[in-house]
C-alpha atoms as a PDB file:
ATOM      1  CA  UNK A   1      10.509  16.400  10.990  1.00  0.00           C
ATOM      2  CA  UNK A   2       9.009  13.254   9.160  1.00  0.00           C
ATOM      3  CA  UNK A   3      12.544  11.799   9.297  1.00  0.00           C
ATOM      4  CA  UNK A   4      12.448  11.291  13.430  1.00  0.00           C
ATOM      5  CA  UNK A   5       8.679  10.478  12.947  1.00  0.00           C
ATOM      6  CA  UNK A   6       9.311   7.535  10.602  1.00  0.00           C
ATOM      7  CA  UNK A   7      12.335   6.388  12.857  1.00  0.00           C
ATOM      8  CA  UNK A   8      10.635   6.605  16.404  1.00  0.00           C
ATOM      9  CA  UNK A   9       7.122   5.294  14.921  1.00  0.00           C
ATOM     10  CA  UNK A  10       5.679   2.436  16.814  1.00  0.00           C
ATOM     11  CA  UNK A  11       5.696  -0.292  14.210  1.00  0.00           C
ATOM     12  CA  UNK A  12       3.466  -2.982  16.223  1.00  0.00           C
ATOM     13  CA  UNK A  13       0.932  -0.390  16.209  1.00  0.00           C
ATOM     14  CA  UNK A  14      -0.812   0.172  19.784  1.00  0.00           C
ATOM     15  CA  UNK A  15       2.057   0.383  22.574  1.00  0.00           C
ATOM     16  CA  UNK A  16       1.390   3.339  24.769  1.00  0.00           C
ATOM     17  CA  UNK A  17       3.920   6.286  25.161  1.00  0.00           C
ATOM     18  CA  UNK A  18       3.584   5.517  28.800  1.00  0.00           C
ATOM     19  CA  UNK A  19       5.747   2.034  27.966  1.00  0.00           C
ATOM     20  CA  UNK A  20       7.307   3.483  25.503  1.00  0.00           C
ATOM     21  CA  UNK A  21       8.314   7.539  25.873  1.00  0.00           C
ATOM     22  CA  UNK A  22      10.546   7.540  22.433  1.00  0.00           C
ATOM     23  CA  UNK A  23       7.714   6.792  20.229  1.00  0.00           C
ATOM     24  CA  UNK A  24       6.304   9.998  18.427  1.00  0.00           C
ATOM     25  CA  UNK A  25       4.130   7.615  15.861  1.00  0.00           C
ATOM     26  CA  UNK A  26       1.759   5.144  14.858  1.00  0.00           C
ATOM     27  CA  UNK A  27       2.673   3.022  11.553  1.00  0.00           C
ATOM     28  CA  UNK A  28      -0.575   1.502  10.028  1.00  0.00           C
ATOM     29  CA  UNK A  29       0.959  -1.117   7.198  1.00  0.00           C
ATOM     30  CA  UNK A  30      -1.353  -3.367   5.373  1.00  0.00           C
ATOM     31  CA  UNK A  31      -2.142  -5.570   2.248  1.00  0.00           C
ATOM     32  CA  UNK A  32      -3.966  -4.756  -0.520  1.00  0.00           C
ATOM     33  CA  UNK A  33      -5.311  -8.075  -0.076  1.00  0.00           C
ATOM     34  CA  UNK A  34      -6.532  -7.420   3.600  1.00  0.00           C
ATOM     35  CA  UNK A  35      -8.280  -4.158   2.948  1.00  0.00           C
ATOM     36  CA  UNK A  36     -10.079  -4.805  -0.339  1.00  0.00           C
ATOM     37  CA  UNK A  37     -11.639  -8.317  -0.375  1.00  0.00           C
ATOM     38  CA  UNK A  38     -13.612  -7.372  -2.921  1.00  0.00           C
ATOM     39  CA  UNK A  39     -14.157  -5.416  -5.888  1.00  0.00           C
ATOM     40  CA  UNK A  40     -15.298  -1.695  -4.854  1.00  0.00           C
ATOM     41  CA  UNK A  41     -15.351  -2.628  -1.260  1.00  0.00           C
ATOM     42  CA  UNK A  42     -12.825  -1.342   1.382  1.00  0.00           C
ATOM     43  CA  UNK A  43     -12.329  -1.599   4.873  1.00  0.00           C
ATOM     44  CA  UNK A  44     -10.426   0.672   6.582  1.00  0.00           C
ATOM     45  CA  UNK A  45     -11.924  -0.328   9.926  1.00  0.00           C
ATOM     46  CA  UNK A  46      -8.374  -1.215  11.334  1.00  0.00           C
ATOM     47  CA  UNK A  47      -7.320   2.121  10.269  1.00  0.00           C
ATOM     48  CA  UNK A  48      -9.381   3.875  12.369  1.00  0.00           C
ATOM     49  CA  UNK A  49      -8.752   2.402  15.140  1.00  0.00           C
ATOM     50  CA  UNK A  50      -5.462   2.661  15.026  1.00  0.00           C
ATOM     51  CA  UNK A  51      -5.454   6.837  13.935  1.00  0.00           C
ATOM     52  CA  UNK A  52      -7.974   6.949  16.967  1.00  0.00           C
ATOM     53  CA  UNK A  53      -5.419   5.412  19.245  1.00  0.00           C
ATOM     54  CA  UNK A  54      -2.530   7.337  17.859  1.00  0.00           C
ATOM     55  CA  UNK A  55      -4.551  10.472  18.341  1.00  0.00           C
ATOM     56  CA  UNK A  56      -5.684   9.494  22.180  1.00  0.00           C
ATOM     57  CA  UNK A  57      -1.205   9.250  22.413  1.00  0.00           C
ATOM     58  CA  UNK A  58      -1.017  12.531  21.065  1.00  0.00           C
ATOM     59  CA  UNK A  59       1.336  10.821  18.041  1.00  0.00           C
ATOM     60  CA  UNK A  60       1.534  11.370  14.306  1.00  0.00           C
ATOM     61  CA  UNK A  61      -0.241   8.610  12.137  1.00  0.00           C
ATOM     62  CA  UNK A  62       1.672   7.059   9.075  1.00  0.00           C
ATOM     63  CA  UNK A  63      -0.169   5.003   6.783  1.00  0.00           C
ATOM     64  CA  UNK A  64       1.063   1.877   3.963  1.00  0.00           C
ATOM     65  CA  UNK A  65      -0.764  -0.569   1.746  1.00  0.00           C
ATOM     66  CA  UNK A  66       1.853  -3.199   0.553  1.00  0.00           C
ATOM     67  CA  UNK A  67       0.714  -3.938  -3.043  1.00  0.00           C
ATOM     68  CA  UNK A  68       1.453  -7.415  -1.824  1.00  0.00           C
ATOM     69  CA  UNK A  69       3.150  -9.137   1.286  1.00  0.00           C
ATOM     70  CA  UNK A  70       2.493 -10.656   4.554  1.00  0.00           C
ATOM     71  CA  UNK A  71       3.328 -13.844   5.167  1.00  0.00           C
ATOM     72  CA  UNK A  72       4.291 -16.667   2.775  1.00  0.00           C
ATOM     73  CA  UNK A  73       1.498 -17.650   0.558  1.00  0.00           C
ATOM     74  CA  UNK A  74      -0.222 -14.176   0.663  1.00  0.00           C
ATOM     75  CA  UNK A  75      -1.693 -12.826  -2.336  1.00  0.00           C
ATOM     76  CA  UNK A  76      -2.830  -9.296  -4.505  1.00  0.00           C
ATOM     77  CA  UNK A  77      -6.688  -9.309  -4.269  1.00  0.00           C
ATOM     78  CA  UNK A  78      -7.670 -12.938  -5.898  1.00  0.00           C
ATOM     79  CA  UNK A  79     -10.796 -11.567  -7.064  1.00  0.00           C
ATOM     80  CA  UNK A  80      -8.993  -9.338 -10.207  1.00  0.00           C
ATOM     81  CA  UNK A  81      -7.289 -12.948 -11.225  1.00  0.00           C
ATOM     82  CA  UNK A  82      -8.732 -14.256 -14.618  1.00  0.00           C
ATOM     83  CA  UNK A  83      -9.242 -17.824 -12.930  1.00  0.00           C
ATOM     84  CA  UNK A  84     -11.746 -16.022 -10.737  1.00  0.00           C
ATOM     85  CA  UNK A  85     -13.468 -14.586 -13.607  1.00  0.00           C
ATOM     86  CA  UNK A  86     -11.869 -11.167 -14.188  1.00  0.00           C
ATOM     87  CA  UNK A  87      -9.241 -10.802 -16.346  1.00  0.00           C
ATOM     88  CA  UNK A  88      -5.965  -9.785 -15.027  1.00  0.00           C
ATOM     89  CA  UNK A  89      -3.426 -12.721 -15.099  1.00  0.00           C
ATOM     90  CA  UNK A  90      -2.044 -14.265 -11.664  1.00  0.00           C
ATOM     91  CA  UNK A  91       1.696 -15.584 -11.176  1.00  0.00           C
ATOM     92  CA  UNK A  92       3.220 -17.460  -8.644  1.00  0.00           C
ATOM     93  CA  UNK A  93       7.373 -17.419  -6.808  1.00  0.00           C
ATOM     94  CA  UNK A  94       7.810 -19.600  -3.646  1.00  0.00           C
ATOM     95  CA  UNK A  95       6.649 -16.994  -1.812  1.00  0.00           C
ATOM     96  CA  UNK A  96       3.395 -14.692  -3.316  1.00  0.00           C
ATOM     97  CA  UNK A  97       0.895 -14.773  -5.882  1.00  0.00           C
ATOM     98  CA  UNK A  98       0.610 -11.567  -7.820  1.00  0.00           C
ATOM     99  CA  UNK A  99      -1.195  -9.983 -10.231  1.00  0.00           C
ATOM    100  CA  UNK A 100       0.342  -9.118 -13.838  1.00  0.00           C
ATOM    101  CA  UNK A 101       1.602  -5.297 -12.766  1.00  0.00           C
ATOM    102  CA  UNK A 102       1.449  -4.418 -16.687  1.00  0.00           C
ATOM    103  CA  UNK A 103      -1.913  -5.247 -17.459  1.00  0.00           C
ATOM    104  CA  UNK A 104      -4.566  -2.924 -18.267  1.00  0.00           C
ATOM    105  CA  UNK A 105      -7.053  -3.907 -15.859  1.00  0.00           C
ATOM    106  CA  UNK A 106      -4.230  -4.256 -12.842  1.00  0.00           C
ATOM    107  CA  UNK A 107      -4.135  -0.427 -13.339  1.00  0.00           C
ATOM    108  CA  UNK A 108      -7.338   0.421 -13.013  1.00  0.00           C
ATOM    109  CA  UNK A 109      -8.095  -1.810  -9.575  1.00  0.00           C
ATOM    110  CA  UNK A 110      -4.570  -0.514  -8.202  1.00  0.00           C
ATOM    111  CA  UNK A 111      -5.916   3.082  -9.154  1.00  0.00           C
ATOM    112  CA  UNK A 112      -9.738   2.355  -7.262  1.00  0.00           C
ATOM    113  CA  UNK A 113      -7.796   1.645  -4.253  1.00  0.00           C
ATOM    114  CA  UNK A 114      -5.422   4.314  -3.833  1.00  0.00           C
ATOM    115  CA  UNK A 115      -8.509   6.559  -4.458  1.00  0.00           C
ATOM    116  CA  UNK A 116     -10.309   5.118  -2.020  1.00  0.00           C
ATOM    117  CA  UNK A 117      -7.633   5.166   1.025  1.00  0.00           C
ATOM    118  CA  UNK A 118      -6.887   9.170   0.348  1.00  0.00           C
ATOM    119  CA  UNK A 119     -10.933   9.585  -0.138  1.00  0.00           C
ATOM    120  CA  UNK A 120     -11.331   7.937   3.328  1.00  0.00           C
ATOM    121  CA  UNK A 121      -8.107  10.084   4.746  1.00  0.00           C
ATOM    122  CA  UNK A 122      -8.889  13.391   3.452  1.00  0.00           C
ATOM    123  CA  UNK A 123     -12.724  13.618   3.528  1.00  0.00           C
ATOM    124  CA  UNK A 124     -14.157  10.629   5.560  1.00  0.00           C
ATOM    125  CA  UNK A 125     -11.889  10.652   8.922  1.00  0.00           C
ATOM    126  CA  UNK A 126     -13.454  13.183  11.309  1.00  0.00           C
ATOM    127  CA  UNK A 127     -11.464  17.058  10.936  1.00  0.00           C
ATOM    128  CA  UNK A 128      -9.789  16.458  14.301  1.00  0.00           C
ATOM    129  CA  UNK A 129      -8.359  13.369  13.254  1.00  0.00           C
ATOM    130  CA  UNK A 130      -6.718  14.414   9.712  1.00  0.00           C
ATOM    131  CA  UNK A 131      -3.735  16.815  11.433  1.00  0.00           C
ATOM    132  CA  UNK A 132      -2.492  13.248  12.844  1.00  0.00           C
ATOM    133  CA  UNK A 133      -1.659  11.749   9.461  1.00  0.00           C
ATOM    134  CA  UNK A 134       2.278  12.810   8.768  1.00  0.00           C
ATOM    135  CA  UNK A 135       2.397  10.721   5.385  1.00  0.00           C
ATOM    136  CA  UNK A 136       1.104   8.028   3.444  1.00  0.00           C
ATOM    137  CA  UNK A 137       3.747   6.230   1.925  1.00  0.00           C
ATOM    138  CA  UNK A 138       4.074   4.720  -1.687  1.00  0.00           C
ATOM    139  CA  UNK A 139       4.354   1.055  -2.495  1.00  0.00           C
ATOM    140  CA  UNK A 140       4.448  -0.166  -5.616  1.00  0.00           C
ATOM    141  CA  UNK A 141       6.374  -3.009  -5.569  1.00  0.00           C
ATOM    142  CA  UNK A 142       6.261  -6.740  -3.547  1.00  0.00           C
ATOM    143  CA  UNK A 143       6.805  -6.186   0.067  1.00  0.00           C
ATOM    144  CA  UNK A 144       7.677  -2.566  -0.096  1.00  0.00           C
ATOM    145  CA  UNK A 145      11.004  -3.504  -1.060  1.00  0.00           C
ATOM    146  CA  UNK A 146      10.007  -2.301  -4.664  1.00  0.00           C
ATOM    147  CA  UNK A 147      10.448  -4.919  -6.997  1.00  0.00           C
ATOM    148  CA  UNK A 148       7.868  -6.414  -8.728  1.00  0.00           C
ATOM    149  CA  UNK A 149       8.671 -10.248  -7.753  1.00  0.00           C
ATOM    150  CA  UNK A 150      10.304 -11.361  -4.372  1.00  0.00           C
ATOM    151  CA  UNK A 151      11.637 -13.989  -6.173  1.00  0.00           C
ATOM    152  CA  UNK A 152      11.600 -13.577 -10.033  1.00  0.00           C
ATOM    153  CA  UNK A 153      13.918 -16.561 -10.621  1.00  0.00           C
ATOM    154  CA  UNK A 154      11.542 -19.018  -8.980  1.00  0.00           C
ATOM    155  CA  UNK A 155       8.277 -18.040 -11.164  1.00  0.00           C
ATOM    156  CA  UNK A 156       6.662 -21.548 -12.493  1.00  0.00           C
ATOM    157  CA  UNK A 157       6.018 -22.504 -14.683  1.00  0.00           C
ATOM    158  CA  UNK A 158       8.542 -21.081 -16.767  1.00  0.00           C
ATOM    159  CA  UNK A 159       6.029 -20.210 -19.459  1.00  0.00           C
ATOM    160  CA  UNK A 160       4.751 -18.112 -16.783  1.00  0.00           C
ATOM    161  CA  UNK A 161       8.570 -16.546 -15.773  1.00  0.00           C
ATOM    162  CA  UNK A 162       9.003 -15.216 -19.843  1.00  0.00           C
ATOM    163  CA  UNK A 163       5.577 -14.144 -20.356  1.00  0.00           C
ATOM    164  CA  UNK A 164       5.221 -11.772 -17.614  1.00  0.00           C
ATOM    165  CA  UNK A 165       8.599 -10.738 -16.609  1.00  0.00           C
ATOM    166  CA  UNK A 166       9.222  -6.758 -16.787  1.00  0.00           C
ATOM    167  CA  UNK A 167      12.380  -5.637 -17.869  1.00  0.00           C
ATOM    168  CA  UNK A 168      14.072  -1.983 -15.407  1.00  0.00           C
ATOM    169  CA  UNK A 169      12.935  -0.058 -18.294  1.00  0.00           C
ATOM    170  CA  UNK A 170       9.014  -1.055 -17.812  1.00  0.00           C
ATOM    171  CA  UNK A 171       9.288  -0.968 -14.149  1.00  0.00           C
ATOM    172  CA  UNK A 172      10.641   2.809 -14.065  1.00  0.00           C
ATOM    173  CA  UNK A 173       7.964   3.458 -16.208  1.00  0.00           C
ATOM    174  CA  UNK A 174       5.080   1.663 -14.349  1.00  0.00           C
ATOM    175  CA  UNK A 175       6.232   3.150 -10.629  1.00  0.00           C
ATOM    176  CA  UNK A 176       6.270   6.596 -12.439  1.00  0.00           C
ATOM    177  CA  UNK A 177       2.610   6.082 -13.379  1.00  0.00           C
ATOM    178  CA  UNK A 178       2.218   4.723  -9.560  1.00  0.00           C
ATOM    179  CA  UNK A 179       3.653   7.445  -8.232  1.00  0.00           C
ATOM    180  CA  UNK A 180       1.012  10.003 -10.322  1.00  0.00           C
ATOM    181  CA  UNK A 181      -1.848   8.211  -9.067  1.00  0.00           C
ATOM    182  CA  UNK A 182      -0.814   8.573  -5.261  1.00  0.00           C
ATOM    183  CA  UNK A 183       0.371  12.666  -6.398  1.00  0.00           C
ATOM    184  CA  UNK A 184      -3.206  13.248  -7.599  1.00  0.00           C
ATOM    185  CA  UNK A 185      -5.262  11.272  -4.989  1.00  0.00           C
ATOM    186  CA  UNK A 186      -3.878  12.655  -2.228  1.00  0.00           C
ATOM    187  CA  UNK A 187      -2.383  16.169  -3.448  1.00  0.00           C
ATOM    188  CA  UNK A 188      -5.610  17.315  -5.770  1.00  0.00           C
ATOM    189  CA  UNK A 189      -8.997  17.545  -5.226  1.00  0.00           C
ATOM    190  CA  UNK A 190     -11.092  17.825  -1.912  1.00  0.00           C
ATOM    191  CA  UNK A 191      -9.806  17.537   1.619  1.00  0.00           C
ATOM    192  CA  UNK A 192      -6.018  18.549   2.754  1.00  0.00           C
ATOM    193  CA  UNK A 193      -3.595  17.289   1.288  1.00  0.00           C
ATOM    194  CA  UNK A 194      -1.282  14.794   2.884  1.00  0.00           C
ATOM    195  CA  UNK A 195       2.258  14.183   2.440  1.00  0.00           C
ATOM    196  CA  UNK A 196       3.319  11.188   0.201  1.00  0.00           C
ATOM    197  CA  UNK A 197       7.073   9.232   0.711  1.00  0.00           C
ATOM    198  CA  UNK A 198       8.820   7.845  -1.507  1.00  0.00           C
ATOM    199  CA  UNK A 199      11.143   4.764  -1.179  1.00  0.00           C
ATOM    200  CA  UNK A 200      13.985   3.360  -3.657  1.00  0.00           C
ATOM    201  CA  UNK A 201      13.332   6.074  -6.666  1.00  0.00           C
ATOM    202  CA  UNK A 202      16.764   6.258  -7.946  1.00  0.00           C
END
Protein backbone atom coordinates (compact mmCIF):
# COMPACT_ATOMS: atom_id res chain seq x y z
CA UNK A 1 0.00 0.00 0.00
CA UNK A 2 2.32 2.97 -1.16
CA UNK A 3 -0.39 5.29 0.22
CA UNK A 4 0.38 4.26 4.18
CA UNK A 5 4.10 4.00 3.08
CA UNK A 6 4.32 7.61 1.89
CA UNK A 7 2.22 8.77 5.02
CA UNK A 8 4.14 6.81 7.86
CA UNK A 9 7.68 7.42 6.02
CA UNK A 10 10.29 8.84 8.26
CA UNK A 11 10.96 12.17 6.62
CA UNK A 12 14.25 13.16 8.74
CA UNK A 13 15.63 10.10 7.39
CA UNK A 14 17.47 7.81 10.14
CA UNK A 15 15.08 7.53 13.34
CA UNK A 16 14.87 3.94 14.38
CA UNK A 17 11.50 1.97 14.50
CA UNK A 18 12.54 1.28 18.02
CA UNK A 19 11.72 5.31 18.75
CA UNK A 20 9.45 5.37 16.42
CA UNK A 21 7.08 1.96 15.84
CA UNK A 22 4.60 3.85 13.17
CA UNK A 23 7.22 4.41 10.67
CA UNK A 24 7.13 1.77 7.75
CA UNK A 25 9.70 4.11 5.53
CA UNK A 26 12.67 5.92 4.75
CA UNK A 27 12.21 9.24 2.50
CA UNK A 28 15.58 10.12 0.75
CA UNK A 29 14.79 13.90 -0.77
CA UNK A 30 17.52 15.82 -2.37
CA UNK A 31 18.68 18.62 -4.83
CA UNK A 32 19.73 18.31 -8.06
CA UNK A 33 22.25 20.68 -7.02
CA UNK A 34 23.57 18.44 -4.08
CA UNK A 35 23.91 15.24 -6.02
CA UNK A 36 25.41 16.42 -9.32
CA UNK A 37 28.13 19.06 -8.72
CA UNK A 38 29.30 18.51 -11.82
CA UNK A 39 28.72 17.65 -15.26
CA UNK A 40 28.53 13.64 -15.63
CA UNK A 41 29.36 13.19 -12.04
CA UNK A 42 26.88 11.91 -9.35
CA UNK A 43 26.94 11.06 -5.92
CA UNK A 44 24.55 9.04 -4.53
CA UNK A 45 26.71 8.29 -1.49
CA UNK A 46 23.93 9.68 0.90
CA UNK A 47 21.60 7.42 -0.79
CA UNK A 48 23.11 4.50 0.17
CA UNK A 49 23.41 5.03 3.32
CA UNK A 50 20.26 5.85 3.91
CA UNK A 51 18.59 2.54 1.71
CA UNK A 52 21.24 0.60 3.90
CA UNK A 53 19.72 1.95 7.05
CA UNK A 54 16.18 1.62 5.90
CA UNK A 55 16.95 -1.95 4.97
CA UNK A 56 18.82 -2.77 8.55
CA UNK A 57 14.81 -1.26 9.89
CA UNK A 58 13.27 -3.64 7.75
CA UNK A 59 11.36 -0.34 5.98
CA UNK A 60 10.53 0.54 2.40
CA UNK A 61 12.91 3.19 0.76
CA UNK A 62 11.35 6.23 -1.19
CA UNK A 63 13.53 8.28 -3.17
CA UNK A 64 13.20 12.41 -4.61
CA UNK A 65 15.51 14.79 -6.40
CA UNK A 66 13.92 18.34 -6.14
CA UNK A 67 14.81 19.91 -9.54
CA UNK A 68 15.55 22.78 -7.24
CA UNK A 69 15.00 23.74 -3.45
CA UNK A 70 16.56 23.74 -0.14
CA UNK A 71 17.03 26.60 1.54
CA UNK A 72 16.89 30.23 0.35
CA UNK A 73 19.56 31.02 -2.09
CA UNK A 74 19.88 27.38 -3.39
CA UNK A 75 20.38 26.79 -6.91
CA UNK A 76 19.87 24.07 -10.20
CA UNK A 77 23.46 22.82 -10.88
CA UNK A 78 25.50 26.30 -11.59
CA UNK A 79 27.74 24.53 -13.80
CA UNK A 80 24.88 24.21 -16.93
CA UNK A 81 24.51 28.29 -16.45
CA UNK A 82 25.91 30.19 -19.57
CA UNK A 83 27.90 32.60 -17.10
CA UNK A 84 29.81 29.47 -16.17
CA UNK A 85 30.53 28.67 -19.65
CA UNK A 86 27.72 26.34 -20.79
CA UNK A 87 24.91 27.58 -22.28
CA UNK A 88 21.67 27.22 -20.57
CA UNK A 89 20.40 30.63 -19.20
CA UNK A 90 20.11 31.22 -15.24
CA UNK A 91 17.20 33.36 -13.53
CA UNK A 92 16.79 34.60 -10.29
CA UNK A 93 13.17 35.20 -7.61
CA UNK A 94 13.95 36.16 -3.95
CA UNK A 95 14.28 32.85 -3.27
CA UNK A 96 16.26 30.34 -6.09
CA UNK A 97 18.28 30.54 -9.04
CA UNK A 98 17.13 28.30 -11.82
CA UNK A 99 17.92 27.19 -14.94
CA UNK A 100 15.75 28.15 -18.17
CA UNK A 101 13.32 24.78 -17.97
CA UNK A 102 12.66 25.33 -21.90
CA UNK A 103 15.97 25.30 -23.17
CA UNK A 104 17.47 22.71 -25.21
CA UNK A 105 20.41 21.98 -23.28
CA UNK A 106 18.30 22.10 -19.71
CA UNK A 107 16.75 18.91 -21.24
CA UNK A 108 19.43 17.07 -21.94
CA UNK A 109 21.36 17.60 -18.29
CA UNK A 110 17.80 17.06 -16.55
CA UNK A 111 17.61 13.80 -18.78
CA UNK A 112 21.63 12.60 -17.71
CA UNK A 113 20.46 12.78 -14.26
CA UNK A 114 17.34 11.00 -14.07
CA UNK A 115 19.29 8.28 -16.02
CA UNK A 116 21.77 8.15 -13.77
CA UNK A 117 19.65 7.86 -10.32
CA UNK A 118 17.41 4.78 -11.92
CA UNK A 119 20.93 3.35 -13.44
CA UNK A 120 22.32 3.47 -9.84
CA UNK A 121 18.73 2.06 -8.38
CA UNK A 122 18.08 -0.65 -10.71
CA UNK A 123 21.54 -2.06 -11.61
CA UNK A 124 24.21 -0.56 -9.21
CA UNK A 125 22.52 -1.06 -5.56
CA UNK A 126 23.32 -4.62 -4.43
CA UNK A 127 20.01 -7.31 -5.41
CA UNK A 128 19.10 -7.44 -1.72
CA UNK A 129 18.79 -3.90 -1.48
CA UNK A 130 16.46 -3.08 -4.68
CA UNK A 131 13.04 -4.89 -3.06
CA UNK A 132 13.37 -1.85 -0.44
CA UNK A 133 12.75 0.92 -2.96
CA UNK A 134 8.64 1.43 -2.98
CA UNK A 135 8.89 4.50 -5.50
CA UNK A 136 10.84 7.16 -6.83
CA UNK A 137 8.88 10.10 -7.11
CA UNK A 138 8.69 12.80 -9.96
CA UNK A 139 9.69 16.41 -9.59
CA UNK A 140 9.67 18.61 -12.12
CA UNK A 141 8.94 21.70 -10.81
CA UNK A 142 10.66 24.26 -7.90
CA UNK A 143 10.40 22.68 -4.57
CA UNK A 144 8.24 19.80 -5.55
CA UNK A 145 5.40 21.99 -5.39
CA UNK A 146 5.44 21.88 -9.32
CA UNK A 147 5.72 25.14 -10.64
CA UNK A 148 8.44 26.28 -12.42
CA UNK A 149 9.22 29.58 -10.23
CA UNK A 150 8.53 29.88 -6.39
CA UNK A 151 8.05 33.25 -7.00
CA UNK A 152 7.47 34.22 -10.71
CA UNK A 153 6.36 37.78 -9.86
CA UNK A 154 9.65 38.65 -8.19
CA UNK A 155 12.04 37.55 -11.27
CA UNK A 156 14.66 40.62 -11.88
CA UNK A 157 15.34 42.04 -13.80
CA UNK A 158 12.23 42.28 -15.55
CA UNK A 159 13.91 41.68 -18.89
CA UNK A 160 14.64 38.50 -17.30
CA UNK A 161 10.66 37.93 -15.91
CA UNK A 162 9.28 38.31 -19.97
CA UNK A 163 11.98 36.49 -21.56
CA UNK A 164 11.77 33.32 -19.77
CA UNK A 165 8.40 33.09 -18.34
CA UNK A 166 6.34 29.82 -19.49
CA UNK A 167 2.89 30.18 -20.08
CA UNK A 168 0.28 26.60 -18.43
CA UNK A 169 0.27 25.56 -21.93
CA UNK A 170 4.31 25.07 -22.12
CA UNK A 171 4.47 23.79 -18.68
CA UNK A 172 1.85 20.84 -19.36
CA UNK A 173 3.82 20.19 -22.17
CA UNK A 174 7.36 20.24 -20.61
CA UNK A 175 6.20 17.98 -17.31
CA UNK A 176 4.68 15.57 -19.96
CA UNK A 177 8.13 15.24 -21.55
CA UNK A 178 9.45 14.98 -17.71
CA UNK A 179 7.29 12.55 -16.91
CA UNK A 180 8.53 10.20 -20.21
CA UNK A 181 11.98 10.47 -19.20
CA UNK A 182 11.35 9.14 -15.53
CA UNK A 183 8.62 6.28 -17.47
CA UNK A 184 11.56 5.09 -19.60
CA UNK A 185 14.50 5.29 -17.09
CA UNK A 186 13.05 3.52 -14.60
CA UNK A 187 10.23 1.30 -16.38
CA UNK A 188 12.50 0.11 -19.63
CA UNK A 189 15.61 -1.33 -19.99
CA UNK A 190 17.84 -3.38 -17.48
CA UNK A 191 17.18 -3.96 -13.81
CA UNK A 192 13.46 -4.09 -12.16
CA UNK A 193 11.51 -1.72 -12.59
CA UNK A 194 10.48 0.64 -9.85
CA UNK A 195 7.39 2.42 -9.25
CA UNK A 196 7.24 6.18 -10.23
CA UNK A 197 4.56 8.89 -8.31
CA UNK A 198 3.19 11.43 -9.56
CA UNK A 199 2.22 14.75 -7.83
CA UNK A 200 -0.18 17.73 -9.06
CA UNK A 201 -0.94 16.18 -12.79
CA UNK A 202 -4.33 17.52 -13.22
Amino acid sequence: DWSSDVCSSDLSGFNTVAQYPFTRGQSYAETWFNVNRSRGVFDWTALDRQLAFADAQNQKFIVQILTVGGAKGSSMPAWMFSRNGDDVPSLADDTYTYGYYLHPRFRVYFEEMVNNLASHLRTAVTANLRPRIAFVRVDTGATGDEEPYENANLISPAADKQAYSISAQQWQEHRLWAFEVYRKAFQEGPGPVIPLLFQDIE
